[in-house]
Protein backbone atom coordinates (compact mmCIF):
# COMPACT_ATOMS: atom_id res chain seq x y z
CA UNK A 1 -11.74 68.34 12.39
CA UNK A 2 -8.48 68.49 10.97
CA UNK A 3 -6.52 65.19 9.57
CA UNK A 4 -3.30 64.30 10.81
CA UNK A 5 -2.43 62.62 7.16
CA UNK A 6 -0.31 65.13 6.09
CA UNK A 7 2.20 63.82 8.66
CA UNK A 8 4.82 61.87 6.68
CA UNK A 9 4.76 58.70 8.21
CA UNK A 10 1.07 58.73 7.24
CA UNK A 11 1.25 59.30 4.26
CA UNK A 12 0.71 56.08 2.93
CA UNK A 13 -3.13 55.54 5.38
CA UNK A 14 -6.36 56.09 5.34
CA UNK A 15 -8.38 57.23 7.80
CA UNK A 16 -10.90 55.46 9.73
CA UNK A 17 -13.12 57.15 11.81
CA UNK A 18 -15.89 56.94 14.59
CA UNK A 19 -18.36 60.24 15.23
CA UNK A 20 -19.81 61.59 18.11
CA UNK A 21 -20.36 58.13 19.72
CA UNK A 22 -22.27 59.45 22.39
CA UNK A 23 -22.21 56.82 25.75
CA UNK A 24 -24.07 57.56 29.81
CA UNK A 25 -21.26 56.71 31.43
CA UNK A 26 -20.13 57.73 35.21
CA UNK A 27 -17.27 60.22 34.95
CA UNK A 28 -16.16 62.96 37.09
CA UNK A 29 -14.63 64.21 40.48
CA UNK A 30 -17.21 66.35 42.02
CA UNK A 31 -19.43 64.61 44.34
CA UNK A 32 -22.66 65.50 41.89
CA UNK A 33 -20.62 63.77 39.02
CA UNK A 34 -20.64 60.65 40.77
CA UNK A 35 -23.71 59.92 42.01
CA UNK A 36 -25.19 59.72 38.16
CA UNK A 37 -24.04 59.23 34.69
CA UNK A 38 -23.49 61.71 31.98
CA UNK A 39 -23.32 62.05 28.68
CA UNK A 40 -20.30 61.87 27.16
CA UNK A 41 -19.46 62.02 23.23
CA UNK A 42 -16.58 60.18 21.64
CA UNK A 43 -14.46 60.60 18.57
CA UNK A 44 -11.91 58.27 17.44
CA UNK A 45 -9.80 58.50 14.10
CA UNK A 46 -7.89 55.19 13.19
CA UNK A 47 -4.42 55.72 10.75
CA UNK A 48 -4.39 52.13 8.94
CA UNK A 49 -1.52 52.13 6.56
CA UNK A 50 -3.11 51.09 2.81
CA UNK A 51 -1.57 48.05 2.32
CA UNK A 52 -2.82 46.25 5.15
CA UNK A 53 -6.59 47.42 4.34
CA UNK A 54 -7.04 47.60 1.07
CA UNK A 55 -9.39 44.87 0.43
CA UNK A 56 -8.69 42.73 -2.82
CA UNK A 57 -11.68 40.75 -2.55
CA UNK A 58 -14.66 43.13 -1.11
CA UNK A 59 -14.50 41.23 2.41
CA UNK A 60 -15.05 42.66 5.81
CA UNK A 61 -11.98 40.91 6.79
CA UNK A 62 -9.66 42.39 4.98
CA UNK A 63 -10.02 45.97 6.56
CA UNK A 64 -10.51 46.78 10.42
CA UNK A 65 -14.02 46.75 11.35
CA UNK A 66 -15.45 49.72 12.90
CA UNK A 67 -16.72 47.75 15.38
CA UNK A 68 -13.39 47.18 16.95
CA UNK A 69 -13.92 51.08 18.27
CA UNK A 70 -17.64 50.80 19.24
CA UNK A 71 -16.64 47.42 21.06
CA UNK A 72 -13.78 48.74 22.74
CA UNK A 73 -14.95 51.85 24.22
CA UNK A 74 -18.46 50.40 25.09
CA UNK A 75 -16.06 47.44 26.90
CA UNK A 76 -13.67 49.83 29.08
CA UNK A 77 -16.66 52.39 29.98
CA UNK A 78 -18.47 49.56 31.30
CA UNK A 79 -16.16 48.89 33.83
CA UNK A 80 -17.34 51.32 36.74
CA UNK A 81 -16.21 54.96 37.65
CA UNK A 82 -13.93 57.33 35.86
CA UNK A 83 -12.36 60.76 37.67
CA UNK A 84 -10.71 62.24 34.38
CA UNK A 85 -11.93 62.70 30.76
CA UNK A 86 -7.90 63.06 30.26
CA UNK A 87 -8.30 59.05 31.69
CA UNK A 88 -10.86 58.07 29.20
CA UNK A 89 -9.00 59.62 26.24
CA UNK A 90 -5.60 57.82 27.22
CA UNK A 91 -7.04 54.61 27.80
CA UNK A 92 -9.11 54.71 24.72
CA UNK A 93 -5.46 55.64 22.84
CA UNK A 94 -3.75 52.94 24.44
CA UNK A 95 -6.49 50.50 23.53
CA UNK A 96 -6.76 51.93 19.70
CA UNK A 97 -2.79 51.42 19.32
CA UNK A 98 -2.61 48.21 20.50
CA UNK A 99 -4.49 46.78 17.23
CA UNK A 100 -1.67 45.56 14.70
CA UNK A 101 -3.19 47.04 11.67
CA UNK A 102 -3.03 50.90 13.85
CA UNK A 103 -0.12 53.07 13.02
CA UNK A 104 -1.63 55.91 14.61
CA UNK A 105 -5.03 57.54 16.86
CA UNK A 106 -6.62 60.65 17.77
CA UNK A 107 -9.65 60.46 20.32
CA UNK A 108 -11.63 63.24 22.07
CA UNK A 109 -13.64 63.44 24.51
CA UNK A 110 -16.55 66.15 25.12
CA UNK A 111 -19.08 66.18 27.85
CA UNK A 112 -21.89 68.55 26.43
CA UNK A 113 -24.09 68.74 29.23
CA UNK A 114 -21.50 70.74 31.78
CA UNK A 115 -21.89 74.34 31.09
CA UNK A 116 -24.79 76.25 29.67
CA UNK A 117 -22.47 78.74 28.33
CA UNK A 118 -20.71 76.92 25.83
CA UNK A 119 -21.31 73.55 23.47
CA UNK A 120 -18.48 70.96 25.53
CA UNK A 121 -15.71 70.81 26.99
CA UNK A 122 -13.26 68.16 26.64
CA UNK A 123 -9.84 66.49 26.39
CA UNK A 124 -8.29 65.20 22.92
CA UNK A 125 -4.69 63.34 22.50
CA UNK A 126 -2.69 62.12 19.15
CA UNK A 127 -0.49 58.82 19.37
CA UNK A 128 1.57 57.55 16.83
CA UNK A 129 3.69 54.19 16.92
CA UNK A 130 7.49 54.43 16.29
């Protein structure tokens, strides 16, 4: 997966990132999709600039925990039915960017299970605060 850190106004990150969380979760606008849950994978990559997480004294609270995306997603998922993985991926965004220590996200999306044809499909976006 490529990085965005050669953009210029990253630069001066790191990159945090979460892999192929995969989650059950009810998603979908054909009648089959929403009488059952699938599965669903999820990548996130966090851009936290350096000098907010570079820990000085080894502590976990000095950096963002990588819990903040398990907890996050696992949260909004929870929360009943979902039409469009294009949904899931901007919500997840929004959520991302809304921690102070974010400058930027990426998050995709893949259901696995749809086609037999082909590994996923899926949806991925890119935000970056101003």
């Amino acid at each position: 997966m490529p990085s965005a850190l050669n953009h210029p106004s990253l630069l001066d990150c790191r990159r945090l990132f979460l892999r192929n969380y995969e989650v059950w979760i009810n998603i979908g606008v054909h009648d089959f999709e929403k009488r059952g849950e699938q599965r669903v994978l999820i990548n996130v990559d966090l851009y936290v600039p350096l000098s907010l997480t570079t820990p000085k004294e080894d502590e976990l609270d000095e950096v963002l925990d990588y819990d903040f995306m398990r907890r996050t997603i696992a949260a909004y998922v929870s929360k009943g039915h979902i039409h469009l993985q294009e949904t899931l991926c901007d919500a997840v965004l929004a959520q991302m960017l809304a921690h102070p220590k974010v400058r930027a996200a990426r998050v995709s999306t893949e259901k696995p299970d749809v086609y037999p044809d082909c590994e996923s499909v899926g949806v991925e976006v890119f935000g970056l605060k101003e």
